[in-house]
PDB file of N, CA and C in Angstrom:
ATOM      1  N   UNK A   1     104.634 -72.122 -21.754  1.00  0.00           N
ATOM      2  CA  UNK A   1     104.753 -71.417 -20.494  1.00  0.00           C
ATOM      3  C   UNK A   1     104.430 -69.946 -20.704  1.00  0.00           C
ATOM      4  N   UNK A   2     103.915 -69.498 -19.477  1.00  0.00           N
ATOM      5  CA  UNK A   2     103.191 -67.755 -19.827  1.00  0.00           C
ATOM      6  C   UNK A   2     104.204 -67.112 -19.584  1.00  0.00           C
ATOM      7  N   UNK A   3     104.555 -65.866 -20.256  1.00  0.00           N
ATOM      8  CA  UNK A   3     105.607 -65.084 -19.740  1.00  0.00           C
ATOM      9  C   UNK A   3     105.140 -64.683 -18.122  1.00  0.00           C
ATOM     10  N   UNK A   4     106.202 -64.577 -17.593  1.00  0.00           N
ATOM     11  CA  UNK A   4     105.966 -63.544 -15.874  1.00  0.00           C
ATOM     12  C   UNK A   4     105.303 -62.373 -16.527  1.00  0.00           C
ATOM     13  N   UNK A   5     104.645 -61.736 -15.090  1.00  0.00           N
ATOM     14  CA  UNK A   5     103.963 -60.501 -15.490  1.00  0.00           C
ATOM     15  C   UNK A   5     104.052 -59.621 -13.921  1.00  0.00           C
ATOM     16  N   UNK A   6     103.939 -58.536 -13.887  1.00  0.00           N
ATOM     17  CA  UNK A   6     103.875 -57.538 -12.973  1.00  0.00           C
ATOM     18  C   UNK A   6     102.428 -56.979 -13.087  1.00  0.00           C
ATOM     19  N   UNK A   7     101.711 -56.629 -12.374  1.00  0.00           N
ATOM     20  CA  UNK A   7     100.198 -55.506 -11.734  1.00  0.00           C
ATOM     21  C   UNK A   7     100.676 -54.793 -10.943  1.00  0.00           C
ATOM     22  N   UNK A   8     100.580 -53.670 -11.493  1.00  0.00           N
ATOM     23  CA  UNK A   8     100.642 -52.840 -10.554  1.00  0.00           C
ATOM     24  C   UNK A   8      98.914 -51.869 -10.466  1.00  0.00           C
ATOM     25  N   UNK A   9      98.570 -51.688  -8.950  1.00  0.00           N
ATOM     26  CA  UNK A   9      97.301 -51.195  -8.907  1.00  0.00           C
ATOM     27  C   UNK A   9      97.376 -49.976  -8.247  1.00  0.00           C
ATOM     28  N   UNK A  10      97.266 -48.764  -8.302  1.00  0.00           N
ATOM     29  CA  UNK A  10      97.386 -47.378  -8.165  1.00  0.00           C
ATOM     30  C   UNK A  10      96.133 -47.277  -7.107  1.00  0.00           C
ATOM     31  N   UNK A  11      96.527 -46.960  -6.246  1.00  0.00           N
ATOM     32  CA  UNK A  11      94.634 -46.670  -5.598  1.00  0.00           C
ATOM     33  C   UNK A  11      94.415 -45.373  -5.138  1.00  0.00           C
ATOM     34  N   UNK A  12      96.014 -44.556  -5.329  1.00  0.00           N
ATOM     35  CA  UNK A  12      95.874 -42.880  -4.830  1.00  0.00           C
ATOM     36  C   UNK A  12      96.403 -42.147  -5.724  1.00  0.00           C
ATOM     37  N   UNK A  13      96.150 -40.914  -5.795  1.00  0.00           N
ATOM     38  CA  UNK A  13      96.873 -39.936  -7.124  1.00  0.00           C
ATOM     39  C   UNK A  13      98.718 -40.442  -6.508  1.00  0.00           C
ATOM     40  N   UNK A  14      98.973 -40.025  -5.265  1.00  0.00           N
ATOM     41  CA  UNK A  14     100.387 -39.955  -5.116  1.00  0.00           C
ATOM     42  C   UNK A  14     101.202 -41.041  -5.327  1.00  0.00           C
ATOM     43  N   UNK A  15     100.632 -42.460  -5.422  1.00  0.00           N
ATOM     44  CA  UNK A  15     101.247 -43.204  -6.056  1.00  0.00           C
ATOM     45  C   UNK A  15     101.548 -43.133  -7.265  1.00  0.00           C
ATOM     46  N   UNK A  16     101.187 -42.030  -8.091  1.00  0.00           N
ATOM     47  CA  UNK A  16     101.409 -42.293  -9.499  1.00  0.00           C
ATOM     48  C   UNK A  16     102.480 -42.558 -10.163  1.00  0.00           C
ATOM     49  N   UNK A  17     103.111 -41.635  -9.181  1.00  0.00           N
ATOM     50  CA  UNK A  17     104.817 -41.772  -9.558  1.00  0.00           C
ATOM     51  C   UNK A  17     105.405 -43.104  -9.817  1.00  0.00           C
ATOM     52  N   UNK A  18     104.569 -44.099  -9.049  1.00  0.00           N
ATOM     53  CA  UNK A  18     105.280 -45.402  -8.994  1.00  0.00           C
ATOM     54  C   UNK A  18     105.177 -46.199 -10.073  1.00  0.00           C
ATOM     55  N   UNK A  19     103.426 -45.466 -10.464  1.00  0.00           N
ATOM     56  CA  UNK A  19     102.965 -46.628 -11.764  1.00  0.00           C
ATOM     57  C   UNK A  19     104.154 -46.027 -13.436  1.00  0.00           C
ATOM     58  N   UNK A  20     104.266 -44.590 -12.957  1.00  0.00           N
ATOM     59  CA  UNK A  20     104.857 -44.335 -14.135  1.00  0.00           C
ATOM     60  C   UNK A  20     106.431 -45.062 -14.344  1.00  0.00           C
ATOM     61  N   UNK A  21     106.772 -45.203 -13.567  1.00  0.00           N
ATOM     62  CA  UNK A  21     108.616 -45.951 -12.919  1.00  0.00           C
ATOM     63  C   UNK A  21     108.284 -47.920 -13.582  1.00  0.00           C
ATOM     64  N   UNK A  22     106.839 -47.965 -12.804  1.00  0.00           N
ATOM     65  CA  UNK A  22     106.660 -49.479 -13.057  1.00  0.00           C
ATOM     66  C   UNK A  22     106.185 -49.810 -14.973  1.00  0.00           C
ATOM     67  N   UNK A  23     105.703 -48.516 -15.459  1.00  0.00           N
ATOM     68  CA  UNK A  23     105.844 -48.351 -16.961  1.00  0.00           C
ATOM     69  C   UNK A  23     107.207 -48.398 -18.004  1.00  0.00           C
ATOM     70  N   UNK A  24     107.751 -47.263 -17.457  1.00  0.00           N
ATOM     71  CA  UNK A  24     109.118 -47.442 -17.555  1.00  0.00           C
ATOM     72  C   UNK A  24     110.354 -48.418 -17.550  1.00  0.00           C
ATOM     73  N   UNK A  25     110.251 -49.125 -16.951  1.00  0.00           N
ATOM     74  CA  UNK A  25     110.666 -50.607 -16.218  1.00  0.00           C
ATOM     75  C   UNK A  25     110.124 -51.714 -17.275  1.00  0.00           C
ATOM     76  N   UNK A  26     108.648 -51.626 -17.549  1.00  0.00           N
ATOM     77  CA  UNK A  26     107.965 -52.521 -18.431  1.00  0.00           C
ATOM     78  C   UNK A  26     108.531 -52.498 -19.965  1.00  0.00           C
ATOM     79  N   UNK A  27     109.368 -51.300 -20.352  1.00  0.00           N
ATOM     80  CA  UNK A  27     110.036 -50.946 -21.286  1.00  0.00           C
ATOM     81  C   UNK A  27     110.796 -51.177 -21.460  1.00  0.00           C
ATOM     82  N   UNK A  28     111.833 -51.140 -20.782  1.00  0.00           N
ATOM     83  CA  UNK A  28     113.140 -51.606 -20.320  1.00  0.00           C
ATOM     84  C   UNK A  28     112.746 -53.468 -20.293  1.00  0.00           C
ATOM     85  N   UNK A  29     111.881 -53.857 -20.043  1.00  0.00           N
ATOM     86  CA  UNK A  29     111.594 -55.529 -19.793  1.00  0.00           C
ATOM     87  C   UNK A  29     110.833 -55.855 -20.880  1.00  0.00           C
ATOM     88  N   UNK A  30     110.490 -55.248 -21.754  1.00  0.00           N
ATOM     89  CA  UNK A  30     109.869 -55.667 -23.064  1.00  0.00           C
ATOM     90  C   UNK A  30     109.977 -57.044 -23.584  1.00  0.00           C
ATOM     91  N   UNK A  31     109.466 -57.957 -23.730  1.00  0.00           N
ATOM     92  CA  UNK A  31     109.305 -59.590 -24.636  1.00  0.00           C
ATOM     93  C   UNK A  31     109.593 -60.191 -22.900  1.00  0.00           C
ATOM     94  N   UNK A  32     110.150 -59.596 -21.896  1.00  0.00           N
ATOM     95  CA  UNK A  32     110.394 -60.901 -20.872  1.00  0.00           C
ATOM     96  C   UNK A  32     109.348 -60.609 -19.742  1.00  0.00           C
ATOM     97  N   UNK A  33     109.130 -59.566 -20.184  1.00  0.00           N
ATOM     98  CA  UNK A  33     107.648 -59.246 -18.197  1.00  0.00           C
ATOM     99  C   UNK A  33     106.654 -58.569 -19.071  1.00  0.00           C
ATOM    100  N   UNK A  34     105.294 -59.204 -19.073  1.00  0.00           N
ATOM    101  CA  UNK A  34     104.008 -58.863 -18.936  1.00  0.00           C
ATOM    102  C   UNK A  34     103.871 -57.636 -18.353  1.00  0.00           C
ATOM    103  N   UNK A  35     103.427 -56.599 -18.280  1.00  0.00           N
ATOM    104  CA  UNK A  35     102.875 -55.259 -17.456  1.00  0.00           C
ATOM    105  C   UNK A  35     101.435 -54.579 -17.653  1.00  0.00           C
ATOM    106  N   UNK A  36     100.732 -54.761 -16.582  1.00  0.00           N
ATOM    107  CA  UNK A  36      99.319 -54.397 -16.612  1.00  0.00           C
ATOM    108  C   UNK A  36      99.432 -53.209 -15.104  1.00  0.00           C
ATOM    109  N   UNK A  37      99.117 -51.876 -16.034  1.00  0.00           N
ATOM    110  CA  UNK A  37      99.064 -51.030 -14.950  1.00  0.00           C
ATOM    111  C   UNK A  37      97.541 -50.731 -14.533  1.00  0.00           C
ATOM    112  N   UNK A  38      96.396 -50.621 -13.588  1.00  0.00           N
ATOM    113  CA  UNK A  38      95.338 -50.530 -13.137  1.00  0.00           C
ATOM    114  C   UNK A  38      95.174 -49.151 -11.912  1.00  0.00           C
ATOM    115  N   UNK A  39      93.983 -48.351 -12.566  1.00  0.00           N
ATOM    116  CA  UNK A  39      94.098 -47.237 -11.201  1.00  0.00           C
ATOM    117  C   UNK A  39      92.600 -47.312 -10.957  1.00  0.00           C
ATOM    118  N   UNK A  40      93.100 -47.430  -9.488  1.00  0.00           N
ATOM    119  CA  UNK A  40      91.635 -47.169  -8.981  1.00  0.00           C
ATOM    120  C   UNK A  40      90.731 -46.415  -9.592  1.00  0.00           C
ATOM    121  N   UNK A  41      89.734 -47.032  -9.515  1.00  0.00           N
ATOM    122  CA  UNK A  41      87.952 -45.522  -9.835  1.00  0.00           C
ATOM    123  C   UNK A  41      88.202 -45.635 -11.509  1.00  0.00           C
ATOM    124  N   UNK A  42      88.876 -46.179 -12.166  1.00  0.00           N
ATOM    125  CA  UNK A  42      88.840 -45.977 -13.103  1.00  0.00           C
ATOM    126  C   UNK A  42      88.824 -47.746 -14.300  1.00  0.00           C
ATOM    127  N   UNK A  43      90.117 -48.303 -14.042  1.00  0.00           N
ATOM    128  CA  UNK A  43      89.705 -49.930 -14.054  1.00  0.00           C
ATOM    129  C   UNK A  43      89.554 -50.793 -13.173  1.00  0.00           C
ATOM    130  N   UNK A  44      88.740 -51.450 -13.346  1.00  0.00           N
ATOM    131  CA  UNK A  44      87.908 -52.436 -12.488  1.00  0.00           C
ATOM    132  C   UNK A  44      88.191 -54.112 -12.880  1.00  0.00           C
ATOM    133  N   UNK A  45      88.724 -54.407 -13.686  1.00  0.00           N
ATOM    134  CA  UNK A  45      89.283 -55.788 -13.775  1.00  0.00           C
ATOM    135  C   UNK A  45      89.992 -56.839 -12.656  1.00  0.00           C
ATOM    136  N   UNK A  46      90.794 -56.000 -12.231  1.00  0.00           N
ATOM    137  CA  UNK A  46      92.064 -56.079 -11.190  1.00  0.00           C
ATOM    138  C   UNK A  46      90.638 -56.608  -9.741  1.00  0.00           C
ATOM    139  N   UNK A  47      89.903 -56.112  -9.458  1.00  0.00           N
ATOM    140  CA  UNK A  47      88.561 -56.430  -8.676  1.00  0.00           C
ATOM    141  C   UNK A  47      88.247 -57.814  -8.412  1.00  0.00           C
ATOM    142  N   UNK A  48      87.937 -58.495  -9.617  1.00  0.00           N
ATOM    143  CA  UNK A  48      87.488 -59.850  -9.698  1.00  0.00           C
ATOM    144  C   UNK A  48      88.829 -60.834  -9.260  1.00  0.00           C
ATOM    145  N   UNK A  49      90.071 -60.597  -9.290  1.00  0.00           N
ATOM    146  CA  UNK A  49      90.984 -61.208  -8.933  1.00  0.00           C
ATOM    147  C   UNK A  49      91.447 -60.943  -7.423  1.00  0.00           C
ATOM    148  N   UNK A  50      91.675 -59.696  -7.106  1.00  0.00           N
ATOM    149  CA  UNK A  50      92.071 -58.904  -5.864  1.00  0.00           C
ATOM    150  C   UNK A  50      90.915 -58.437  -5.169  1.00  0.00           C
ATOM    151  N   UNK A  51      90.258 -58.027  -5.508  1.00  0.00           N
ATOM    152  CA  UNK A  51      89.205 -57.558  -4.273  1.00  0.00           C
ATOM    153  C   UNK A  51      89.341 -56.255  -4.611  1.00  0.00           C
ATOM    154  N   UNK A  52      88.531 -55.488  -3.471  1.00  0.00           N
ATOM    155  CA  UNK A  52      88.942 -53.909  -3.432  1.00  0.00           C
ATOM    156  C   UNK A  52      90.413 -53.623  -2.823  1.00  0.00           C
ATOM    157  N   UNK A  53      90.664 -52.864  -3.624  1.00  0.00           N
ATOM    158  CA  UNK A  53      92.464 -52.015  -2.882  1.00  0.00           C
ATOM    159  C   UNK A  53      91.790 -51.299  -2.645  1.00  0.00           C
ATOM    160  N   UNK A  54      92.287 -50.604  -1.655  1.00  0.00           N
ATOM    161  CA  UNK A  54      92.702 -49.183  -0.315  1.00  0.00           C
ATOM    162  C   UNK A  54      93.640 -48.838  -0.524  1.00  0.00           C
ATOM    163  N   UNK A  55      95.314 -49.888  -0.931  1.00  0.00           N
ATOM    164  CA  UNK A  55      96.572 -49.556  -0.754  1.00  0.00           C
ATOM    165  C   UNK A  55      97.085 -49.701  -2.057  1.00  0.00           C
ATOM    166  N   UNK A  56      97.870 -48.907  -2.769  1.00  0.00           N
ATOM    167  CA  UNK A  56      98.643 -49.878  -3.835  1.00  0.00           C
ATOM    168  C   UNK A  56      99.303 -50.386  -4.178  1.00  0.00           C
ATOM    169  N   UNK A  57      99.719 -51.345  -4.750  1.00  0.00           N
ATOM    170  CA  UNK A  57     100.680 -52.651  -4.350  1.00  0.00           C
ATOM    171  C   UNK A  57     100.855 -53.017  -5.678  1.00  0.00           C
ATOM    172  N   UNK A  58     101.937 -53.881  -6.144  1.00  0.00           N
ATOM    173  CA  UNK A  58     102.787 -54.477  -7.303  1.00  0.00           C
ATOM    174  C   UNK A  58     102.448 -56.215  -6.823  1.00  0.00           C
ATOM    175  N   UNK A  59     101.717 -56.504  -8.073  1.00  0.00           N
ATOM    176  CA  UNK A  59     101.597 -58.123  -7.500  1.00  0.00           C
ATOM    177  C   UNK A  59     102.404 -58.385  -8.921  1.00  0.00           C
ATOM    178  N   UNK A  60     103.314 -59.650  -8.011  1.00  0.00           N
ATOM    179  CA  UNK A  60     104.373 -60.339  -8.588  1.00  0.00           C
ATOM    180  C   UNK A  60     103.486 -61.816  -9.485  1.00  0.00           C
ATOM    181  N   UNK A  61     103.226 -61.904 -11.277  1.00  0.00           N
ATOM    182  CA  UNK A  61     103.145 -63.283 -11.008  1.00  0.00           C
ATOM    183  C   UNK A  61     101.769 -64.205 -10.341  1.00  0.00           C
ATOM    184  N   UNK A  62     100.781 -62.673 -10.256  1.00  0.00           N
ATOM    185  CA  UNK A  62      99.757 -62.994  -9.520  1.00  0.00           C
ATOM    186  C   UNK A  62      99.654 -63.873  -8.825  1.00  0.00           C
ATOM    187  N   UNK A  63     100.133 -64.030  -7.942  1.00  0.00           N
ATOM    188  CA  UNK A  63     100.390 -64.436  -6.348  1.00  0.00           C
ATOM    189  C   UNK A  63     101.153 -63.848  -5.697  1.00  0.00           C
ATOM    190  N   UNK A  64     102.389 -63.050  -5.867  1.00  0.00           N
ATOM    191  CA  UNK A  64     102.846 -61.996  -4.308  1.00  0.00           C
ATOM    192  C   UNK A  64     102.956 -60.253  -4.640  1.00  0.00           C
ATOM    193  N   UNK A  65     102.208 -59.767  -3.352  1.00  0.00           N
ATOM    194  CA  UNK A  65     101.563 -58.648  -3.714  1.00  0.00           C
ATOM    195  C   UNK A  65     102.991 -57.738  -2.426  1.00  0.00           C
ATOM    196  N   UNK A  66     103.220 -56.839  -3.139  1.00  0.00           N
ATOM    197  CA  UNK A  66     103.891 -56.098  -2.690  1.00  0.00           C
ATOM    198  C   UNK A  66     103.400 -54.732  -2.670  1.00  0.00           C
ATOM    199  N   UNK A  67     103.814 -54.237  -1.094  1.00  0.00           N
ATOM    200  CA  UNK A  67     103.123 -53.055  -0.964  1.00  0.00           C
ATOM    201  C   UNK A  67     103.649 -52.098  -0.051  1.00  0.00           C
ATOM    202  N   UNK A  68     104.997 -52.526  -0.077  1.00  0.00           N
ATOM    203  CA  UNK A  68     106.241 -51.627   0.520  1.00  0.00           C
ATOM    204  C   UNK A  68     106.411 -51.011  -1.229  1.00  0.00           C
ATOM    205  N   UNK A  69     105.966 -49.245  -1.543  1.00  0.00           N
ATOM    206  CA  UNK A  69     106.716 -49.399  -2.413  1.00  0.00           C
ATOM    207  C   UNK A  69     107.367 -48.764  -2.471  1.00  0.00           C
ATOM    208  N   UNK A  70     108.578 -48.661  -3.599  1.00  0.00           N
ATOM    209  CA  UNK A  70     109.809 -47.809  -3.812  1.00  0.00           C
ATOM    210  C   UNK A  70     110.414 -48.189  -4.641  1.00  0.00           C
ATOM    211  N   UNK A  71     111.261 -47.279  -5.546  1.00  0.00           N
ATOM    212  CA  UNK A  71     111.884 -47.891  -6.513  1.00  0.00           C
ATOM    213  C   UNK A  71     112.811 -49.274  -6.663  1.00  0.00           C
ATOM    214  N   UNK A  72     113.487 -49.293  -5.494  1.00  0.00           N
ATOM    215  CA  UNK A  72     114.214 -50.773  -5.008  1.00  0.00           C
ATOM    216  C   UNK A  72     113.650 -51.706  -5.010  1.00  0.00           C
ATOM    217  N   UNK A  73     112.390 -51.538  -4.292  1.00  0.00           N
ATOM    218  CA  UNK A  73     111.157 -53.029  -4.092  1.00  0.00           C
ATOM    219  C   UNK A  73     110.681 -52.976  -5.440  1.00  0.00           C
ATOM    220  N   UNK A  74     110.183 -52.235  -6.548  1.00  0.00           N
ATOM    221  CA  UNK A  74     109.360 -52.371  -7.713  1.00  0.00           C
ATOM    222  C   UNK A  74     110.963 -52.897  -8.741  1.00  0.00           C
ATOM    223  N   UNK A  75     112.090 -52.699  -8.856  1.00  0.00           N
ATOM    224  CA  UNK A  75     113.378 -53.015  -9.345  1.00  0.00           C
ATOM    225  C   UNK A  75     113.130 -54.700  -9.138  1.00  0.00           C
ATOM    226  N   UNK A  76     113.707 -54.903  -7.887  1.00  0.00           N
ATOM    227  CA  UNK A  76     113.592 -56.758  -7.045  1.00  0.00           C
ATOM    228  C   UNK A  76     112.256 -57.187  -7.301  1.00  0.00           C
ATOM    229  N   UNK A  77     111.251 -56.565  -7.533  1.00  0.00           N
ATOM    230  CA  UNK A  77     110.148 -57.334  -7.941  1.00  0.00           C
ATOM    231  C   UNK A  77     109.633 -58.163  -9.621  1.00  0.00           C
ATOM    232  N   UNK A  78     110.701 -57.052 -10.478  1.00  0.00           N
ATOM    233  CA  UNK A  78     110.722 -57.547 -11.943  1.00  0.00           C
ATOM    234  C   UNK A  78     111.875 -58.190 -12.074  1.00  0.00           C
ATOM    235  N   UNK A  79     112.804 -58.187 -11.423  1.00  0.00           N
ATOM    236  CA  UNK A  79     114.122 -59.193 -11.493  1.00  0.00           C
ATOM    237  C   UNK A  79     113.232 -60.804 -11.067  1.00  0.00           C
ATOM    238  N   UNK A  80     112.285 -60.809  -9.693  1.00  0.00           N
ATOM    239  CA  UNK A  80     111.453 -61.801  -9.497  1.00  0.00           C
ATOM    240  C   UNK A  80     110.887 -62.705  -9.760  1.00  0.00           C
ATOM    241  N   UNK A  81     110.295 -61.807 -10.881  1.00  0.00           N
ATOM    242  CA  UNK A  81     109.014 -62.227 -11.870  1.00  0.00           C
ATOM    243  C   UNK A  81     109.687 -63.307 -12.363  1.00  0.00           C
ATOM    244  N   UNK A  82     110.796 -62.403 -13.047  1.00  0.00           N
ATOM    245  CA  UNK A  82     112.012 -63.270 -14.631  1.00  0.00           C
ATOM    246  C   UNK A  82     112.155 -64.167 -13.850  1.00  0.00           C
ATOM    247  N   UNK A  83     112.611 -64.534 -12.762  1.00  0.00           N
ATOM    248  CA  UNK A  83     113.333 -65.629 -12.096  1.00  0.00           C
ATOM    249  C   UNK A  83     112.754 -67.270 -11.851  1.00  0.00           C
ATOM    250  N   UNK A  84     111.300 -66.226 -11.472  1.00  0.00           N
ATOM    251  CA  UNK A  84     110.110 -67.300 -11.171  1.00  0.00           C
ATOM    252  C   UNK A  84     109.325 -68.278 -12.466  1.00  0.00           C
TER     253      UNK A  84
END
């Protein structure tokens, strides 16, 4: 079985804050959540799976994409992952 994993995809400078929290977090979750952080204009992988972002969003597990963000929703989203 694959470990769960979190994406998070950055598509504006002001989200950054979030990717750095969703780094942080990935640390704190070390051996149990996968973490692949992606920023726009810069990696392009995240593309062939998702399409183009406009917005940036935390996909759970690659299948649920979250895009309310905030520290609470990116928190409940790696508790998620583990669960799933």
């Amino acid at each position: 079985m694959e470990r769960p994993c979190i994406e998070y995809i950055s598509a504006c400078a002001c989200c950054e804050v979030f990717g750095e929290f969703v780094k942080s977090l990935g640390e704190q979750y070390q051996g149990k959540v996968d973490v692949k952080i992606y920023k726009a204009g810069e990696d392009f992988e995240y593309i062939k799976k998702y399409g183009a972002v406009t917005k940036s969003m935390l996909v759970i597990n690659e299948s649920k994409a979250v895009t309310k963000l905030n520290k609470e929703n990116i928190r409940k989203a790696f508790e998620e992952a583990i669960k799933s």
